[in-house]
N, C-alpha and C. Protein backbone atom coordinates (compact mmCIF):
# COMPACT_ATOMS: atom_id res chain seq x y z
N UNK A 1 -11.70 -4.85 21.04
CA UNK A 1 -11.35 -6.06 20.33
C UNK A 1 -10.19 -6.73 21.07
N UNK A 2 -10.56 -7.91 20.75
CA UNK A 2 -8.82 -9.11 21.26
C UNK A 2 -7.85 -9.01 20.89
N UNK A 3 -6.74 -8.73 21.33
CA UNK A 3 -5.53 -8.89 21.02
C UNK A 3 -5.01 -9.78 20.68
N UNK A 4 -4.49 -10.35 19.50
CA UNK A 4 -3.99 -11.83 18.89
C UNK A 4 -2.79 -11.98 19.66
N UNK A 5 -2.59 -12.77 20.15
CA UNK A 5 -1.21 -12.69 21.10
C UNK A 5 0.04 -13.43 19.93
N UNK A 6 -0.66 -14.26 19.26
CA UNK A 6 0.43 -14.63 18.41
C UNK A 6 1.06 -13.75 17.01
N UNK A 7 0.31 -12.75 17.00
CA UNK A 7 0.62 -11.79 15.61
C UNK A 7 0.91 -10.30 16.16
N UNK A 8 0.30 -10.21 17.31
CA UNK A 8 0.31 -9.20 18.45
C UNK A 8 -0.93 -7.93 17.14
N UNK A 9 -1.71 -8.31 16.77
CA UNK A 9 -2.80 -7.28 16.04
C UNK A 9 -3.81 -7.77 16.53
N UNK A 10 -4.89 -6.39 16.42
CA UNK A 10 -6.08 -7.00 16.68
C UNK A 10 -7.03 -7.37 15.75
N UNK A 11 -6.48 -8.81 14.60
CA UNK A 11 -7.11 -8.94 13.89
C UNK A 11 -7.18 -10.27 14.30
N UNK A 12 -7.74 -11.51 14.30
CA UNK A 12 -7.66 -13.11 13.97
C UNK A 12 -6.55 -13.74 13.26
N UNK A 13 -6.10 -14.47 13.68
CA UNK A 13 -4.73 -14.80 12.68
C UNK A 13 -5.56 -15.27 11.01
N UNK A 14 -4.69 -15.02 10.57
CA UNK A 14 -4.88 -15.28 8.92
C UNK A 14 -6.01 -14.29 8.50
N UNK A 15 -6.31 -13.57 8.92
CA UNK A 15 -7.32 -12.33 8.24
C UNK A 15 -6.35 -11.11 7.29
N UNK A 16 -6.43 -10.94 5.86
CA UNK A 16 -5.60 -10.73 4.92
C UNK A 16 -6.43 -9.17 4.84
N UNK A 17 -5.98 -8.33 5.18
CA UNK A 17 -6.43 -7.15 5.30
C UNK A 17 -6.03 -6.37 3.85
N UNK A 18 -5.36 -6.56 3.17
CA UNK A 18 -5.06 -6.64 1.44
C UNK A 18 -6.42 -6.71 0.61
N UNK A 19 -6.86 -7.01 0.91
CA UNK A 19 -7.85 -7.55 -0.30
C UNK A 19 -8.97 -6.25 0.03
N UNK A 20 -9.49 -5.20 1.41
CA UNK A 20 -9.96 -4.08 1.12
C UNK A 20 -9.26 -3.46 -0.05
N UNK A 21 -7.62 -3.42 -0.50
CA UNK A 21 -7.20 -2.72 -1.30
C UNK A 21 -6.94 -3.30 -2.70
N UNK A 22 -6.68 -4.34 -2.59
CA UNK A 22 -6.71 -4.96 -4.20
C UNK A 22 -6.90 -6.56 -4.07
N UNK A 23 -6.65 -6.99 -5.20
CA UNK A 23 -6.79 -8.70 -5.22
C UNK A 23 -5.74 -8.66 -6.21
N UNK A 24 -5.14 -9.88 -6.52
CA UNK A 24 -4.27 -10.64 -7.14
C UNK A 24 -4.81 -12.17 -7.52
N UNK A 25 -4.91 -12.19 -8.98
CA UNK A 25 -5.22 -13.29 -9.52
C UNK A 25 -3.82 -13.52 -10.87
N UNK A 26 -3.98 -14.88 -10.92
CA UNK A 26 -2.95 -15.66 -12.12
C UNK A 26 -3.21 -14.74 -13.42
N UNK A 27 -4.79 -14.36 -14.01
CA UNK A 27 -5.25 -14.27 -15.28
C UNK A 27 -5.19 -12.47 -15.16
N UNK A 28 -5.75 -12.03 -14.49
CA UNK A 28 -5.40 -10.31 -14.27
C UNK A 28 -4.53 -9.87 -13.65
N UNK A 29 -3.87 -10.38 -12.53
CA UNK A 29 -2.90 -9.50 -12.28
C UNK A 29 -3.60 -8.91 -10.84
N UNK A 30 -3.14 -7.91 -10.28
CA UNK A 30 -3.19 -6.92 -9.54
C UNK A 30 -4.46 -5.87 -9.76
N UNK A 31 -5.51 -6.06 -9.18
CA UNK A 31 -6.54 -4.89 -9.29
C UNK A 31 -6.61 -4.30 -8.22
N UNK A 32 -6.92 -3.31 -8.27
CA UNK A 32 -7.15 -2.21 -6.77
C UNK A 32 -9.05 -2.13 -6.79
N UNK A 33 -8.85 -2.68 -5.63
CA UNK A 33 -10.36 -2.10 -4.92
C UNK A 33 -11.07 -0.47 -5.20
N UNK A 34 -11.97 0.11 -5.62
CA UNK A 34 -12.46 1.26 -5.15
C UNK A 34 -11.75 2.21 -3.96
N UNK A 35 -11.76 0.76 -2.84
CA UNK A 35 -11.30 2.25 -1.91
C UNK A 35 -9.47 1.80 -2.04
N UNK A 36 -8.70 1.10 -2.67
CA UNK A 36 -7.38 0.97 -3.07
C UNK A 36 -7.27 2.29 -3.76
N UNK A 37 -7.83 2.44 -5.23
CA UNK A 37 -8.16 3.50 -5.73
C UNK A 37 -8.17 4.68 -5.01
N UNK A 38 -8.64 5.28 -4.46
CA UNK A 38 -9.13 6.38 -3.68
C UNK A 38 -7.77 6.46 -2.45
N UNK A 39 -7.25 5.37 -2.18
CA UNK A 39 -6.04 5.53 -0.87
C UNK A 39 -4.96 5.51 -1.89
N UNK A 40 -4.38 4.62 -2.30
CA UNK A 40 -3.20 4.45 -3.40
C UNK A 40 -3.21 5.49 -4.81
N UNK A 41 -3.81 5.70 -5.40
CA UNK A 41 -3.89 6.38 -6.20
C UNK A 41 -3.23 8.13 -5.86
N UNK A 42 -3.57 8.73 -5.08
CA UNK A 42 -3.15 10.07 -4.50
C UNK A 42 -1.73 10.12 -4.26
N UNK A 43 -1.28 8.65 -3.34
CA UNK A 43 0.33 8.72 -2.58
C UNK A 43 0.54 8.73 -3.79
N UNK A 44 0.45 7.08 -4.83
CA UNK A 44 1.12 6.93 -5.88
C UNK A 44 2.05 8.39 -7.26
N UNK A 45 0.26 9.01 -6.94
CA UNK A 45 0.36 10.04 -8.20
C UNK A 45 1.73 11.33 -7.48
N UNK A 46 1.94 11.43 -6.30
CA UNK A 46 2.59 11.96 -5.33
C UNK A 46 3.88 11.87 -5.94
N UNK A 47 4.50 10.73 -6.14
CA UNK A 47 5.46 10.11 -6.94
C UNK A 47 5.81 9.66 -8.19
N UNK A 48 4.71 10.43 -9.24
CA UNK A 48 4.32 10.17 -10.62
C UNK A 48 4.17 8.74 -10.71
N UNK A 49 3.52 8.04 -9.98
CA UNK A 49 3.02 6.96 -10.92
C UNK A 49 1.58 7.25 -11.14
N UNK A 50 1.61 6.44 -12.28
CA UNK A 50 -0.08 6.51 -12.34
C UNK A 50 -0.21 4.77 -12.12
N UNK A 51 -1.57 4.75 -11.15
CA UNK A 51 -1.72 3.67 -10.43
C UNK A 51 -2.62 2.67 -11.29
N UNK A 52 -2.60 3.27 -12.94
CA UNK A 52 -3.64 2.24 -13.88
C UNK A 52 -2.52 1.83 -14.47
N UNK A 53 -1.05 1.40 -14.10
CA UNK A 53 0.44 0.83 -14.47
C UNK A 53 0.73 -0.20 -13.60
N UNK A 54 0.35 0.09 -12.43
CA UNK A 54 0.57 -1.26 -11.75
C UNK A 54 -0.36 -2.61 -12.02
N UNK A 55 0.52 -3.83 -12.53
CA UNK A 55 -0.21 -4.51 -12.59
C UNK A 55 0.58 -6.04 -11.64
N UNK A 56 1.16 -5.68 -10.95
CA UNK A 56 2.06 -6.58 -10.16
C UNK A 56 2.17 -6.41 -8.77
N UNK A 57 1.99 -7.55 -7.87
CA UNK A 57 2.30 -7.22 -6.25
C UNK A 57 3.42 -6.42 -6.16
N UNK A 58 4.52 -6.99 -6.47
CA UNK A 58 6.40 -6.12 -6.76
C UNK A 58 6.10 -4.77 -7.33
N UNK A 59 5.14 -4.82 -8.10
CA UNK A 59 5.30 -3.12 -8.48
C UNK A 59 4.56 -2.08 -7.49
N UNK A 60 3.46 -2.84 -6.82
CA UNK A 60 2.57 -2.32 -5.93
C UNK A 60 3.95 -1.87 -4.09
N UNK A 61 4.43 -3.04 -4.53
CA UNK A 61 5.53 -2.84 -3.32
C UNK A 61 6.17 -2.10 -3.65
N UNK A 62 6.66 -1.81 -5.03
CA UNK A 62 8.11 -0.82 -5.42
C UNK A 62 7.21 0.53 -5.10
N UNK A 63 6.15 0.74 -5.91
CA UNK A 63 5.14 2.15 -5.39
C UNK A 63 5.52 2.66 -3.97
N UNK A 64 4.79 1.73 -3.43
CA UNK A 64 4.56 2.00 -1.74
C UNK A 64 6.02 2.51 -1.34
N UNK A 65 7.04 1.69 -1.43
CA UNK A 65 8.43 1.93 -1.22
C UNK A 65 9.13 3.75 -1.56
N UNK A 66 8.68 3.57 -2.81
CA UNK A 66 8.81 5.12 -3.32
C UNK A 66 8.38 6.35 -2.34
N UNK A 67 6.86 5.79 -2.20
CA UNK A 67 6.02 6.73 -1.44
C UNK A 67 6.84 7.17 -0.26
N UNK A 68 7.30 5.68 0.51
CA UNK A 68 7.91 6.45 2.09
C UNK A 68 8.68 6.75 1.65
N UNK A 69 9.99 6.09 0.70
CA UNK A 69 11.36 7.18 0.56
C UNK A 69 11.03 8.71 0.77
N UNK A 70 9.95 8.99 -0.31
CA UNK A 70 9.81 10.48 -0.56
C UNK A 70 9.24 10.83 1.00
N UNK A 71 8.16 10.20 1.65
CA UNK A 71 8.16 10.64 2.80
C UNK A 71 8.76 10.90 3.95
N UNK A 72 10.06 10.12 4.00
CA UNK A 72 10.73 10.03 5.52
C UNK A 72 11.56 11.36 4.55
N UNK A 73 12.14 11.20 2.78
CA UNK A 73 13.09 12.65 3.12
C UNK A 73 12.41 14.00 3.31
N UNK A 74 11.11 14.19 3.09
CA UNK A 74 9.94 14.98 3.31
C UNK A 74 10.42 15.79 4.83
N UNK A 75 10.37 14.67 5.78
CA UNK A 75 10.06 15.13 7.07
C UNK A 75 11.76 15.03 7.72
N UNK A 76 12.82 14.49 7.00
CA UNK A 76 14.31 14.96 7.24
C UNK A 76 14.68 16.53 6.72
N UNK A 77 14.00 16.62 5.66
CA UNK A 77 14.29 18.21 5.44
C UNK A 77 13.35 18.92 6.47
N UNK A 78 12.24 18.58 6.91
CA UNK A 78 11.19 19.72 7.81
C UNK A 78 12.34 19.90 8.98
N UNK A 79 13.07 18.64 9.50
CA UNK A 79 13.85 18.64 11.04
C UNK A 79 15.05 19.46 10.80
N UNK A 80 15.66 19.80 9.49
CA UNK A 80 16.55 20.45 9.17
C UNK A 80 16.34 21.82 9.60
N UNK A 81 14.74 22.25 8.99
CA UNK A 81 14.68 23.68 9.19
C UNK A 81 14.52 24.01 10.15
């Protein structure tokens, strides 16, 4: 594939790679895709959320956020030992 030179990915500019994982509308909110479900759901639950609570982009970001915290201190304690 081409290299976008202006985004430096190899996607087309403006191709919203989000929407395999959920959509966002005014009237619902935040839904997760099937395979959102199946990827998000596991990290999330990782961090006690349950991922049928998110109903907001910001909360979907605060999730994700959680997830790496717990991950980068995950792999600061492995370098410890």
């Amino acid at each position: 594939m081409i290299r976008n030179s202006q985004s430096n990915t190899l996607f087309p500019e403006g191709i919203d790679l989000s929407t395999f994982w959920y959509t966002v509308n005014d009237s619902t909110g935040l839904q997760y895709t099937p395979l959102g479900l199946s990827v998000y759901g596991p990290l999330f639950s990782g961090v006690d959320i349950d991922i049928g609570n998110i109903k907001t982009i910001d909360e979907h970001k605060a999730a994700v956020a959680l997830v790496t915290e717990k991950r980068l201190q995950e792999a600061s304690a492995r370098k410890r030992k």
